[in-house]
PDB file of N, CA and C in Angstrom:
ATOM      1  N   UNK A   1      45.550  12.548  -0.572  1.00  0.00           N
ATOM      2  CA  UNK A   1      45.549  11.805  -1.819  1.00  0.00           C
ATOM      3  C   UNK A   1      44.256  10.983  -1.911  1.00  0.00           C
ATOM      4  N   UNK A   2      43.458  10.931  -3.151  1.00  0.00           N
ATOM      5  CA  UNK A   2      42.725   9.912  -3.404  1.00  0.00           C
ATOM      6  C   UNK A   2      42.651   8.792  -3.834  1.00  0.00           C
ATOM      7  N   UNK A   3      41.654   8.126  -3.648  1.00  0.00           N
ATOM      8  CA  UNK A   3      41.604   6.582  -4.321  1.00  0.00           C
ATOM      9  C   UNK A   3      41.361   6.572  -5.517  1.00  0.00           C
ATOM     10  N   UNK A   4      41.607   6.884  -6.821  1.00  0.00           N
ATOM     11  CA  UNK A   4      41.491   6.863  -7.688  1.00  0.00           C
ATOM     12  C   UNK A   4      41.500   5.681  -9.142  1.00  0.00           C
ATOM     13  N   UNK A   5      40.113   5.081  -9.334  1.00  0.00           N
ATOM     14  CA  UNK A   5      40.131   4.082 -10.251  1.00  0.00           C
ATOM     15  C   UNK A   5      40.033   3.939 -11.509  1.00  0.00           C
ATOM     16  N   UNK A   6      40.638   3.337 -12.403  1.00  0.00           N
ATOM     17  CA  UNK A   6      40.217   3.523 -13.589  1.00  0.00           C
ATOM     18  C   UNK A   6      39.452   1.719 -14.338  1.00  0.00           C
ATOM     19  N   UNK A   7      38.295   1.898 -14.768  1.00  0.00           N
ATOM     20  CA  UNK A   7      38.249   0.451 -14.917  1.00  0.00           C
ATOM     21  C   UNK A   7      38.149   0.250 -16.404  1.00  0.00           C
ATOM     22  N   UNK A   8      39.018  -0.145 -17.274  1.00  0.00           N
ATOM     23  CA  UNK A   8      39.093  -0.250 -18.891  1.00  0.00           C
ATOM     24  C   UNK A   8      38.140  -1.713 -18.964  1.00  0.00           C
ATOM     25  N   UNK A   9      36.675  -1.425 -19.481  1.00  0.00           N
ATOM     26  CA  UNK A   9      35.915  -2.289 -19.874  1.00  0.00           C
ATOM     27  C   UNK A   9      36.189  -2.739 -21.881  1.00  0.00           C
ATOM     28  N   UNK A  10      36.625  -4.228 -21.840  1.00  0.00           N
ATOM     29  CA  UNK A  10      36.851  -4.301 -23.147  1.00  0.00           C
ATOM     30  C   UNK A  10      36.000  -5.259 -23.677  1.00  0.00           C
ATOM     31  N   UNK A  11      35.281  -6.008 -22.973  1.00  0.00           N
ATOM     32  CA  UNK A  11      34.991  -7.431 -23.091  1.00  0.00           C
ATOM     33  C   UNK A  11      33.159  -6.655 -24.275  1.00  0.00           C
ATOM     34  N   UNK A  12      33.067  -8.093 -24.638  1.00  0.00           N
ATOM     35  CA  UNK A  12      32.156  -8.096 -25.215  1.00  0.00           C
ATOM     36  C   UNK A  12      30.854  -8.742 -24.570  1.00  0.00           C
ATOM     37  N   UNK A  13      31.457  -9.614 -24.105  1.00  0.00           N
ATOM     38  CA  UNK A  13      30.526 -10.306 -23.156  1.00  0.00           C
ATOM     39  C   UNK A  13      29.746  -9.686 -21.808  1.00  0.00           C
ATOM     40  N   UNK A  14      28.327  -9.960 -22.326  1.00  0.00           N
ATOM     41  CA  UNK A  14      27.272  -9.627 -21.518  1.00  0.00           C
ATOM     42  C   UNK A  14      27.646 -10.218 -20.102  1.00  0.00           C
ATOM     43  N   UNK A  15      27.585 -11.388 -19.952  1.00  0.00           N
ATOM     44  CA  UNK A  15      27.679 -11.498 -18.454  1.00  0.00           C
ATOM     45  C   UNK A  15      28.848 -11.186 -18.024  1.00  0.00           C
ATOM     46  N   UNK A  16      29.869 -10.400 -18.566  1.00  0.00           N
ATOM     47  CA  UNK A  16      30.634 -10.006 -17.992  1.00  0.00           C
ATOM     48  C   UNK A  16      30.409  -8.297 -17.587  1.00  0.00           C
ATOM     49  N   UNK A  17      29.938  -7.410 -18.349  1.00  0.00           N
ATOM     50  CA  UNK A  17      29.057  -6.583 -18.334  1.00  0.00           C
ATOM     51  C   UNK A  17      28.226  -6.231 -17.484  1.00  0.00           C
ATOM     52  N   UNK A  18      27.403  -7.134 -17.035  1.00  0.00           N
ATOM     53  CA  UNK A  18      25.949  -7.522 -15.711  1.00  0.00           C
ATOM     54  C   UNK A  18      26.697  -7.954 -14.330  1.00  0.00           C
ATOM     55  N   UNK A  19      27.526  -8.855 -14.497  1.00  0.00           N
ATOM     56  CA  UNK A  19      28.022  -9.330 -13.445  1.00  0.00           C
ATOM     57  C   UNK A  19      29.322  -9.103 -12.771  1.00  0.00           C
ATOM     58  N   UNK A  20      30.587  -8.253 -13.113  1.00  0.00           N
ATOM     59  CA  UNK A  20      31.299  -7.997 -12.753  1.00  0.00           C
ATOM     60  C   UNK A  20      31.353  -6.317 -13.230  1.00  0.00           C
ATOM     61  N   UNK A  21      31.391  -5.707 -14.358  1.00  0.00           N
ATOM     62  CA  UNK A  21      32.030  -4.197 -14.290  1.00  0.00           C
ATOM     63  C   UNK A  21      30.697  -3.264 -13.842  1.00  0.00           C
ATOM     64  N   UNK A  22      29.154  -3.516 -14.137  1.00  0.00           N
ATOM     65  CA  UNK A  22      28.450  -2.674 -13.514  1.00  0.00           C
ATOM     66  C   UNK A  22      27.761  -2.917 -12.391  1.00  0.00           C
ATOM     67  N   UNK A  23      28.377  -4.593 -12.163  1.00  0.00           N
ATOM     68  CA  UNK A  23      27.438  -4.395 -10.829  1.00  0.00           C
ATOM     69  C   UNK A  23      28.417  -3.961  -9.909  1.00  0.00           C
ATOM     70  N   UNK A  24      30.036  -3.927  -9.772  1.00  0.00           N
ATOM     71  CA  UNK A  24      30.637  -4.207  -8.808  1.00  0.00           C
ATOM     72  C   UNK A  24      31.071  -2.303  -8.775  1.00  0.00           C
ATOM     73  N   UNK A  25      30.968  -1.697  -9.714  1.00  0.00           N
ATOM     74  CA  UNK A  25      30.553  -0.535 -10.314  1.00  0.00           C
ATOM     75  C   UNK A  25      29.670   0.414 -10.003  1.00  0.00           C
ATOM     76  N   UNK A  26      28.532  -0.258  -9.418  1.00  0.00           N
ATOM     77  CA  UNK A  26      27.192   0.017  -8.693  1.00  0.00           C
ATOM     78  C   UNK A  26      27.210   0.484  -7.607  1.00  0.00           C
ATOM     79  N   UNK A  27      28.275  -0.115  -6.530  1.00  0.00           N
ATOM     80  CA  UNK A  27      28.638  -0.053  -5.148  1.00  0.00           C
ATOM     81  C   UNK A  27      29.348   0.709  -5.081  1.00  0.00           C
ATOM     82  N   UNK A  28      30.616   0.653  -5.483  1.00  0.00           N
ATOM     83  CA  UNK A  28      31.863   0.787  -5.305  1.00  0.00           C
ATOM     84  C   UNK A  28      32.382   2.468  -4.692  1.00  0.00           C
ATOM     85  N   UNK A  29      31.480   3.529  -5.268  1.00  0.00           N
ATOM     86  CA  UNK A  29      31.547   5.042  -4.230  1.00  0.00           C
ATOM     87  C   UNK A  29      30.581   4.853  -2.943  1.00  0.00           C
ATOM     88  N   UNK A  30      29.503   4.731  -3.479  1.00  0.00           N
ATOM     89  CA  UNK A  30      28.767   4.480  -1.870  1.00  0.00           C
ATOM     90  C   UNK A  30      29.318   3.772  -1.020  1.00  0.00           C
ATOM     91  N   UNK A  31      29.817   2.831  -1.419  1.00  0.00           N
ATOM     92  CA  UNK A  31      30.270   1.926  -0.097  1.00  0.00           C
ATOM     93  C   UNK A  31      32.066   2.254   0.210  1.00  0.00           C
ATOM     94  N   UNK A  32      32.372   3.488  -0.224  1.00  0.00           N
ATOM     95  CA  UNK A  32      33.561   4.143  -0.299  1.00  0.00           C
ATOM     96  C   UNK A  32      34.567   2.652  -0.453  1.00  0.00           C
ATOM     97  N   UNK A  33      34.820   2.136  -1.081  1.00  0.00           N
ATOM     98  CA  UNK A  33      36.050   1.635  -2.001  1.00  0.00           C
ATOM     99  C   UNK A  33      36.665   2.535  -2.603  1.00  0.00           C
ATOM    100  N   UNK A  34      36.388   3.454  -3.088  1.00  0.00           N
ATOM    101  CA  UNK A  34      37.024   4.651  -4.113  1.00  0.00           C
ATOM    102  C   UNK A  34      36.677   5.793  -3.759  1.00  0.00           C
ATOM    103  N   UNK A  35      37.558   6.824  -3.847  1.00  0.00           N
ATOM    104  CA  UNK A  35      36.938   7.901  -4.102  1.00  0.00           C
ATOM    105  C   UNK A  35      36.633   9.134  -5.070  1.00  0.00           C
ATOM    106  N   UNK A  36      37.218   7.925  -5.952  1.00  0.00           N
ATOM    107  CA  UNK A  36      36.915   8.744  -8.083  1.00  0.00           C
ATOM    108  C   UNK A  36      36.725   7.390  -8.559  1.00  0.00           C
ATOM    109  N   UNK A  37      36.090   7.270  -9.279  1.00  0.00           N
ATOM    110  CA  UNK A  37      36.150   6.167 -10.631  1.00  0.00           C
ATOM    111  C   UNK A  37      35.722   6.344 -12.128  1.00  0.00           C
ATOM    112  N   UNK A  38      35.921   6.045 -12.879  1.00  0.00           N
ATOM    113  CA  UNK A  38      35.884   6.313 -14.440  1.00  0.00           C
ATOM    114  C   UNK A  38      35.790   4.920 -15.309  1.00  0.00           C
ATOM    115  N   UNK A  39      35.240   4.939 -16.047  1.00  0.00           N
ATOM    116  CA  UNK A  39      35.180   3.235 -16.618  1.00  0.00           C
ATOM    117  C   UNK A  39      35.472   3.574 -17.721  1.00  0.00           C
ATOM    118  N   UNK A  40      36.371   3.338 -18.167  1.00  0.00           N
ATOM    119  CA  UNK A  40      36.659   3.386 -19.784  1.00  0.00           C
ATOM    120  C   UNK A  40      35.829   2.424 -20.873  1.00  0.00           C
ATOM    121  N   UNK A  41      34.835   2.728 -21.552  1.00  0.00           N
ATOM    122  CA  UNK A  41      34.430   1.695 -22.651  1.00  0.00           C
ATOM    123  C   UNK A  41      34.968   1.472 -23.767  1.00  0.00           C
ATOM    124  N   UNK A  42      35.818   0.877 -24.248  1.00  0.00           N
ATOM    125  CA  UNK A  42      36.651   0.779 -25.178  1.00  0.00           C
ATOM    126  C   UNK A  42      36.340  -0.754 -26.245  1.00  0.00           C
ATOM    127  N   UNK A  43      36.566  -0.879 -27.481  1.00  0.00           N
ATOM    128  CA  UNK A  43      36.567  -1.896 -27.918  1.00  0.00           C
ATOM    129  C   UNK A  43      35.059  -2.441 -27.863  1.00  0.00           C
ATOM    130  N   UNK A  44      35.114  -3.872 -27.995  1.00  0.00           N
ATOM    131  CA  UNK A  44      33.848  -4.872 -28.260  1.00  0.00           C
ATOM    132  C   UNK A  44      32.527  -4.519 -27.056  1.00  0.00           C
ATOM    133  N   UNK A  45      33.575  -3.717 -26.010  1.00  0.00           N
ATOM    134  CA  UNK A  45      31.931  -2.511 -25.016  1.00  0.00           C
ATOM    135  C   UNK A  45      31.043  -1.947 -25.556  1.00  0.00           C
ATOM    136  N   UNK A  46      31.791  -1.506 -26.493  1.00  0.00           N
ATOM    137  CA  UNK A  46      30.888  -0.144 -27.062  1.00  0.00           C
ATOM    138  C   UNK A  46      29.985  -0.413 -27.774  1.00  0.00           C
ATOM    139  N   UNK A  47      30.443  -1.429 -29.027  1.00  0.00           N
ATOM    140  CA  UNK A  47      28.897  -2.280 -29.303  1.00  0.00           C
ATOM    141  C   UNK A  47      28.080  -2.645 -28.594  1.00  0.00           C
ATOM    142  N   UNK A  48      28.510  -3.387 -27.369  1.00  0.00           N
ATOM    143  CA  UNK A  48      27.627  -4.029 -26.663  1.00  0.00           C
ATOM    144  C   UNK A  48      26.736  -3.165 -26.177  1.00  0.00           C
ATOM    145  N   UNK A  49      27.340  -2.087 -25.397  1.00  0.00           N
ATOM    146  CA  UNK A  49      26.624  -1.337 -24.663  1.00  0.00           C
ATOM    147  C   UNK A  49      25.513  -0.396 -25.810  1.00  0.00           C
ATOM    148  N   UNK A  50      26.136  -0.117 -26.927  1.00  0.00           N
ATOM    149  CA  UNK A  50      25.539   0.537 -27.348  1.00  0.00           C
ATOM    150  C   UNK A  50      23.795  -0.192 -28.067  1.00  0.00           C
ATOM    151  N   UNK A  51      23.781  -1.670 -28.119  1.00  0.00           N
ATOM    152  CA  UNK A  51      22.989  -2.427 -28.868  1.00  0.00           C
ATOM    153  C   UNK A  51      22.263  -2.362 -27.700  1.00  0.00           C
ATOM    154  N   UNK A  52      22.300  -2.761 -26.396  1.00  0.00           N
ATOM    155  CA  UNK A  52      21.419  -3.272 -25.175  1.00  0.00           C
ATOM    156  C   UNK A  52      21.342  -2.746 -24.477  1.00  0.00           C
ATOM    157  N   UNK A  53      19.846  -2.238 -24.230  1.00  0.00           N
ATOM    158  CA  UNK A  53      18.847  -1.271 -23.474  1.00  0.00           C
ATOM    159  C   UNK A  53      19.336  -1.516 -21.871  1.00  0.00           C
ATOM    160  N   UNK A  54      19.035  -3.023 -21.494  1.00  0.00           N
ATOM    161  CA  UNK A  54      19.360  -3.257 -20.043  1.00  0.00           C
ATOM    162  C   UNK A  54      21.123  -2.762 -19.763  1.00  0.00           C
ATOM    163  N   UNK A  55      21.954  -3.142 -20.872  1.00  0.00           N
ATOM    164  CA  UNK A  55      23.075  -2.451 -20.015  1.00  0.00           C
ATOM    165  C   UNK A  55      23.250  -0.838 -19.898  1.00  0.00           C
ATOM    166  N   UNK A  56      22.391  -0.290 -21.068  1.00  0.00           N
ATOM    167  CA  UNK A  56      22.081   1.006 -20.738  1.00  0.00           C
ATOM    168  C   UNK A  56      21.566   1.759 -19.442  1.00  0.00           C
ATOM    169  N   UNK A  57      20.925   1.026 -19.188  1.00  0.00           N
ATOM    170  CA  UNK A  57      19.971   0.757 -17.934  1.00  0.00           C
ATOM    171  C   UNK A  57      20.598   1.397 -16.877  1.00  0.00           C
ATOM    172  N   UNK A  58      21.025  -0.071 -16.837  1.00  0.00           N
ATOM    173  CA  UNK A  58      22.490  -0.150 -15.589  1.00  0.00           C
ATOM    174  C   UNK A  58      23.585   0.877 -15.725  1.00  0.00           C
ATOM    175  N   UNK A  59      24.003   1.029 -17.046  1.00  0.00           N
ATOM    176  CA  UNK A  59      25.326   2.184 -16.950  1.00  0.00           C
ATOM    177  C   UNK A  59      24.822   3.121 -16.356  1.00  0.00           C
ATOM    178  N   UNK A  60      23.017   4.021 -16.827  1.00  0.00           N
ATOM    179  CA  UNK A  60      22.859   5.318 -15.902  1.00  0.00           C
ATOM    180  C   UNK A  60      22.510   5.384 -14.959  1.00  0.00           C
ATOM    181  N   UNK A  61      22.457   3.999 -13.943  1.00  0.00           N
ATOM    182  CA  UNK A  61      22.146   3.662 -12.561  1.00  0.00           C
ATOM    183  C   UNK A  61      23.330   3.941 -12.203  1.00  0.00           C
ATOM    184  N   UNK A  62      24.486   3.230 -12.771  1.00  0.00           N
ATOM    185  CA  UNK A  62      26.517   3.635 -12.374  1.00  0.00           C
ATOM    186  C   UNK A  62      26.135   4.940 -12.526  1.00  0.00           C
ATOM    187  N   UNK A  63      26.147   5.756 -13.241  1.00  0.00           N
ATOM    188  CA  UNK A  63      26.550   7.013 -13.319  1.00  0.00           C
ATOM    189  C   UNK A  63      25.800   7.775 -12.758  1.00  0.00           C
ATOM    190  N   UNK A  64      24.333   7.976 -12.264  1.00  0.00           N
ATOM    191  CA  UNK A  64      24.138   8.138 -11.195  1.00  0.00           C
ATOM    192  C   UNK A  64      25.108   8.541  -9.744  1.00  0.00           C
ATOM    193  N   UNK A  65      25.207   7.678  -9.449  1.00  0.00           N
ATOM    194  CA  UNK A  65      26.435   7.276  -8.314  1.00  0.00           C
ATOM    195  C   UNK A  65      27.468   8.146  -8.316  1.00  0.00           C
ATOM    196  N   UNK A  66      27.714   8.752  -9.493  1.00  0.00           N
ATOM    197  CA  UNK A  66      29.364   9.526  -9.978  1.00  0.00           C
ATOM    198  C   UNK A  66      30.073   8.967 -10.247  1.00  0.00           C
ATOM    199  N   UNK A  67      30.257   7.694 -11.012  1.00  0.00           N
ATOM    200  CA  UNK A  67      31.026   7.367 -11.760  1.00  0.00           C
ATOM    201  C   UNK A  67      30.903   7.955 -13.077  1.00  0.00           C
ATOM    202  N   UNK A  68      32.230   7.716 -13.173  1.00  0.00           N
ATOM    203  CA  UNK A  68      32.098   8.430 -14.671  1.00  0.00           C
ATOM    204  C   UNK A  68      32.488   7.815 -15.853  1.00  0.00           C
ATOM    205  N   UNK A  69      32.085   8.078 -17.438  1.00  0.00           N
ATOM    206  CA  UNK A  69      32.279   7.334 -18.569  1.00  0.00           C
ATOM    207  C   UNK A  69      32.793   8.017 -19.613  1.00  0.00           C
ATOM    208  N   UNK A  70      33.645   6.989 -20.587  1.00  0.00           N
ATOM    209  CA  UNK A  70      33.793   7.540 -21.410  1.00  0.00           C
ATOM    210  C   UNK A  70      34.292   6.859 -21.995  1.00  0.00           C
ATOM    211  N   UNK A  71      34.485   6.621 -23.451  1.00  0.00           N
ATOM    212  CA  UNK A  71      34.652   5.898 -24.713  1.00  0.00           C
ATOM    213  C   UNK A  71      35.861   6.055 -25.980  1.00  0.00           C
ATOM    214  N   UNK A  72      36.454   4.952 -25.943  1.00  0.00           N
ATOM    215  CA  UNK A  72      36.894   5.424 -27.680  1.00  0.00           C
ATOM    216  C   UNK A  72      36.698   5.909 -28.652  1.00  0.00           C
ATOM    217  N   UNK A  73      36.679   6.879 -28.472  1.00  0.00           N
ATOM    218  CA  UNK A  73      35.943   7.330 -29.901  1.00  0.00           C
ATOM    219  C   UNK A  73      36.364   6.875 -31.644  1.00  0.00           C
ATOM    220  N   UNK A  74      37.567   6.351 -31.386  1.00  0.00           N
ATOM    221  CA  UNK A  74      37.859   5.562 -32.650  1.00  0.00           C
ATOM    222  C   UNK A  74      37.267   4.265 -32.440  1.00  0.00           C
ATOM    223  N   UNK A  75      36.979   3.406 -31.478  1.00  0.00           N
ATOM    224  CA  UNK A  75      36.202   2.239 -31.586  1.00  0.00           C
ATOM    225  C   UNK A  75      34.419   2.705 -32.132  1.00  0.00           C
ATOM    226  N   UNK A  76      33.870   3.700 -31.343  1.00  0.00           N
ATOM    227  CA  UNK A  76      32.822   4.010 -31.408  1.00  0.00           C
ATOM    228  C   UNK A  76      32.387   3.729 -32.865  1.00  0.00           C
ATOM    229  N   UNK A  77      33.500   5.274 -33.599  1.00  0.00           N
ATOM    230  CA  UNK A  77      33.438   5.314 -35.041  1.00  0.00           C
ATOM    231  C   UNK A  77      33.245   3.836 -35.812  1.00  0.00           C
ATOM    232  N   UNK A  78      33.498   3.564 -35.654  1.00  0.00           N
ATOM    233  CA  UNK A  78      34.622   2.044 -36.573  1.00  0.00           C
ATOM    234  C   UNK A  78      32.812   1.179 -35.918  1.00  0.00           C
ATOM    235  N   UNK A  79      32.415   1.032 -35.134  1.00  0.00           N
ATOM    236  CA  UNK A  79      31.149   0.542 -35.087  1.00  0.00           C
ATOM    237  C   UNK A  79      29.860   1.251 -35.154  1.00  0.00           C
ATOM    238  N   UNK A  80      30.186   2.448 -35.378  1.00  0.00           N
ATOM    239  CA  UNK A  80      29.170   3.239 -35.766  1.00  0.00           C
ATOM    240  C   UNK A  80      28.078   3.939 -34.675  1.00  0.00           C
ATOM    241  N   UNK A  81      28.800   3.211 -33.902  1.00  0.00           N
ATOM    242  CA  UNK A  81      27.886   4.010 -32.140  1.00  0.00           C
ATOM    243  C   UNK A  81      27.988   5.193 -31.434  1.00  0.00           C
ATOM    244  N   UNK A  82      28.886   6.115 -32.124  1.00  0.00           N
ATOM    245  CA  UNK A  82      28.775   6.891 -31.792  1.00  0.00           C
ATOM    246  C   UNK A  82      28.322   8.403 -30.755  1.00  0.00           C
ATOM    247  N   UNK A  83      27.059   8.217 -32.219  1.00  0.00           N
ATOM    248  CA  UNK A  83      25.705   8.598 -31.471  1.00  0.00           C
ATOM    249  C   UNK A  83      24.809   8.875 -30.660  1.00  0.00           C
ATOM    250  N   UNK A  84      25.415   7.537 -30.707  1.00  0.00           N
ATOM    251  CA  UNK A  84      24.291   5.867 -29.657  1.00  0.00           C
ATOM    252  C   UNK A  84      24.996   6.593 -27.992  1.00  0.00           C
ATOM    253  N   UNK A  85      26.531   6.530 -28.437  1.00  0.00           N
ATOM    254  CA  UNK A  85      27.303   7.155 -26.951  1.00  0.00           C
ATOM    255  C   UNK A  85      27.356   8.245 -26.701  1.00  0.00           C
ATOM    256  N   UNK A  86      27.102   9.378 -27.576  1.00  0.00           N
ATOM    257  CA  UNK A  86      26.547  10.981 -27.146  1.00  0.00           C
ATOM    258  C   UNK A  86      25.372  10.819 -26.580  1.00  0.00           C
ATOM    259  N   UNK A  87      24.348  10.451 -27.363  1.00  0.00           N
ATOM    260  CA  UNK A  87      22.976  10.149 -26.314  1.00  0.00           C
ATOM    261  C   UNK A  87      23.095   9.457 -24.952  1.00  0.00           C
ATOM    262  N   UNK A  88      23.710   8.786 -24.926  1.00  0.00           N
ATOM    263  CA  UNK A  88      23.996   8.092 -23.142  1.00  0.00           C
ATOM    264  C   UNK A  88      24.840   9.199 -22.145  1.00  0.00           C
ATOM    265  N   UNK A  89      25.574  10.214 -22.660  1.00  0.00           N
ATOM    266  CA  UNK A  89      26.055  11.294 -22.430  1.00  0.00           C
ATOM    267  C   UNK A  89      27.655  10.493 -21.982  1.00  0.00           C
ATOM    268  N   UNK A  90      27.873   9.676 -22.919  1.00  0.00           N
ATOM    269  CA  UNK A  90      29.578   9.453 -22.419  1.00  0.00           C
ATOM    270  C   UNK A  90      30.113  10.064 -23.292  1.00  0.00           C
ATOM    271  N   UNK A  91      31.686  10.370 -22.565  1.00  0.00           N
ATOM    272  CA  UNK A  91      32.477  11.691 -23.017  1.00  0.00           C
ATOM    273  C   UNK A  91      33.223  10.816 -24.295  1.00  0.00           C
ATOM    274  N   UNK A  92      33.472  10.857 -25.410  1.00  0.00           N
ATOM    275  CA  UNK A  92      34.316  10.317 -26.269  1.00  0.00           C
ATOM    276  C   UNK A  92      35.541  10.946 -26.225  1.00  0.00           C
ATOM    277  N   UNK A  93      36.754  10.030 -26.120  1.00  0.00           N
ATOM    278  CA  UNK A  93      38.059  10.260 -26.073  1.00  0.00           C
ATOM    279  C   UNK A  93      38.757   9.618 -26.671  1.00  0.00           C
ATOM    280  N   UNK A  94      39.988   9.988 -27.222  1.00  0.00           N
ATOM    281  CA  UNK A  94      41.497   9.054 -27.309  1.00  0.00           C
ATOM    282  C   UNK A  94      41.777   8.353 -26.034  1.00  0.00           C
ATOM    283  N   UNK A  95      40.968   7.119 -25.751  1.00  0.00           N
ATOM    284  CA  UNK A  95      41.919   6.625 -24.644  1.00  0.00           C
ATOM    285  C   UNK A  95      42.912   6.316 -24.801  1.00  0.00           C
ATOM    286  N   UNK A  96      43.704   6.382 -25.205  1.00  0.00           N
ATOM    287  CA  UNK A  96      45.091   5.472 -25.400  1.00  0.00           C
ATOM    288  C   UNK A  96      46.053   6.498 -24.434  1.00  0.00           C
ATOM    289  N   UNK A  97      45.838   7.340 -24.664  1.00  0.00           N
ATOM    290  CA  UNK A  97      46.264   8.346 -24.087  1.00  0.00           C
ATOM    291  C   UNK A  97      46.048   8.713 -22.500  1.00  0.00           C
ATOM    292  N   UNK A  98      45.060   8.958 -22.024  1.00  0.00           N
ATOM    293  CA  UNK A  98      44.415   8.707 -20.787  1.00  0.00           C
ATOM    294  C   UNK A  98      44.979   7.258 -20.150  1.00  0.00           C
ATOM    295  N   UNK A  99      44.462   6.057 -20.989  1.00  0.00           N
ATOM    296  CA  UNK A  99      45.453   4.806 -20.299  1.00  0.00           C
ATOM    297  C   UNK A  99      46.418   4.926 -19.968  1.00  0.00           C
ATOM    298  N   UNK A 100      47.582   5.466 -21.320  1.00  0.00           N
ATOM    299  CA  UNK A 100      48.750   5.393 -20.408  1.00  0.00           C
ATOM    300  C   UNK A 100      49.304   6.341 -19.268  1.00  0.00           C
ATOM    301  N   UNK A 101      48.246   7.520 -19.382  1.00  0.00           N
ATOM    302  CA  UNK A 101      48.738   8.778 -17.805  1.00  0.00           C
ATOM    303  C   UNK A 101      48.216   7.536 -17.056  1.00  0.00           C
ATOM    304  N   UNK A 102      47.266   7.111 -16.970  1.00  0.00           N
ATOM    305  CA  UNK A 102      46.586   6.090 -15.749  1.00  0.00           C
ATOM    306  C   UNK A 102      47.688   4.902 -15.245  1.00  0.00           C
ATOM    307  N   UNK A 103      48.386   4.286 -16.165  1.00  0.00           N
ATOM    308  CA  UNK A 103      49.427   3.166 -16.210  1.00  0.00           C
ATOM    309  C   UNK A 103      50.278   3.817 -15.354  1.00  0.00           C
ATOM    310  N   UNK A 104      50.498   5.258 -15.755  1.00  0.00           N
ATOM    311  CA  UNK A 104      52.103   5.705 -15.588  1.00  0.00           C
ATOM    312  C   UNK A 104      51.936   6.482 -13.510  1.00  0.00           C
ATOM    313  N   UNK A 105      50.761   7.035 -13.440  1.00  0.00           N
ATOM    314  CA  UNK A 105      50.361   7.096 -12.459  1.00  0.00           C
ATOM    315  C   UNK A 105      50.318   6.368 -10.985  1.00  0.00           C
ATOM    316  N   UNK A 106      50.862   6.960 -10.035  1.00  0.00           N
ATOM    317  CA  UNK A 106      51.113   6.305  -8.710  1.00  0.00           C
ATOM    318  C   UNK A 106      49.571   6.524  -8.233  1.00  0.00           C
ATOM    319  N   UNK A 107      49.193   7.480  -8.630  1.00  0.00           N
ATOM    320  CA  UNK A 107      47.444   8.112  -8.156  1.00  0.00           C
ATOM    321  C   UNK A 107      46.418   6.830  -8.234  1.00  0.00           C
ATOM    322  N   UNK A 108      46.620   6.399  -9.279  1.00  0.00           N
ATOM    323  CA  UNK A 108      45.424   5.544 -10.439  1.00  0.00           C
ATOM    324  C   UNK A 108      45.675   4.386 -10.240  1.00  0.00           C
ATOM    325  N   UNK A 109      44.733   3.261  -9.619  1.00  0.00           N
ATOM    326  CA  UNK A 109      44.896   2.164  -9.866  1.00  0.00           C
ATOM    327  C   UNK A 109      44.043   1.687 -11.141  1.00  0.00           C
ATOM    328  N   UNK A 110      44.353   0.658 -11.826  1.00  0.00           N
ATOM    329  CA  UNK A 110      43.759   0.111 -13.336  1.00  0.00           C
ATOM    330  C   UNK A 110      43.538  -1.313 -13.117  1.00  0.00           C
ATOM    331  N   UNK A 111      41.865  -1.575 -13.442  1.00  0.00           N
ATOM    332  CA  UNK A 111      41.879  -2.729 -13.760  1.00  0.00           C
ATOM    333  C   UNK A 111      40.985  -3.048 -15.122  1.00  0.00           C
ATOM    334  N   UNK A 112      41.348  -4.547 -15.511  1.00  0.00           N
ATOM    335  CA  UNK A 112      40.497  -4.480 -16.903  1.00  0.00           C
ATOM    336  C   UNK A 112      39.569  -5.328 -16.998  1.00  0.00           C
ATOM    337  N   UNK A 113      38.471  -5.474 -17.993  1.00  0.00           N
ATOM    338  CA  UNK A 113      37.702  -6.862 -17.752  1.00  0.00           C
ATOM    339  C   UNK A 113      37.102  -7.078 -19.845  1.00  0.00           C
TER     340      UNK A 113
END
């Protein structure tokens, strides 16, 4: 069985962004804490991420690593970033759906920020 993480990023806030989901994000396969992870960008993220170069930055330094991304695509829409998140190459999804296999899951641990 694996370690399997899911991290639902909702926040809007930059230093929350910089200082807790990509830096801790950064480490977290190399230094085997996990051995899958996925960050969900959902909500007031997706603007963020999608407006600012440096968290861009940083997300393809995470993904690098093998973490992996992917987005609301009804939030995306609804802010118009779309785009912005095909070009970064995150997968757009119905999370709602994915959350709750992840919730319902003994596999998946979930955390949010």
């Amino acid at each position: 069985m694996k370690n399997k993480l899911l991290i639902v990023w909702s926040s809007g806030e930059i230093e929350v962004a910089k200082k807790l989901v990509l830096l801790y994000s950064s480490v977290m396969l190399e230094r085997k804490y996990w051995d899958e992870a996925t960050i969900m960008v959902w909500g007031p993220s997706a603007k963020l991420l999608a407006q600012n170069e440096e968290l861009q930055e940083q997300m393809l330094k995470v993904k690098s690593t093998g973490v992996k991304f992917n987005a609301c695509v009804v939030c995306t829409d609804e802010y118009g970033v779309s785009d912005k998140m095909r070009e970064l190459d995150i997968d757009l999804i119905h999370t709602g759906e994915m959350l709750t296999q992840a919730l319902q899951s003994e596999d998946i641990k979930v955390i949010t920020f």
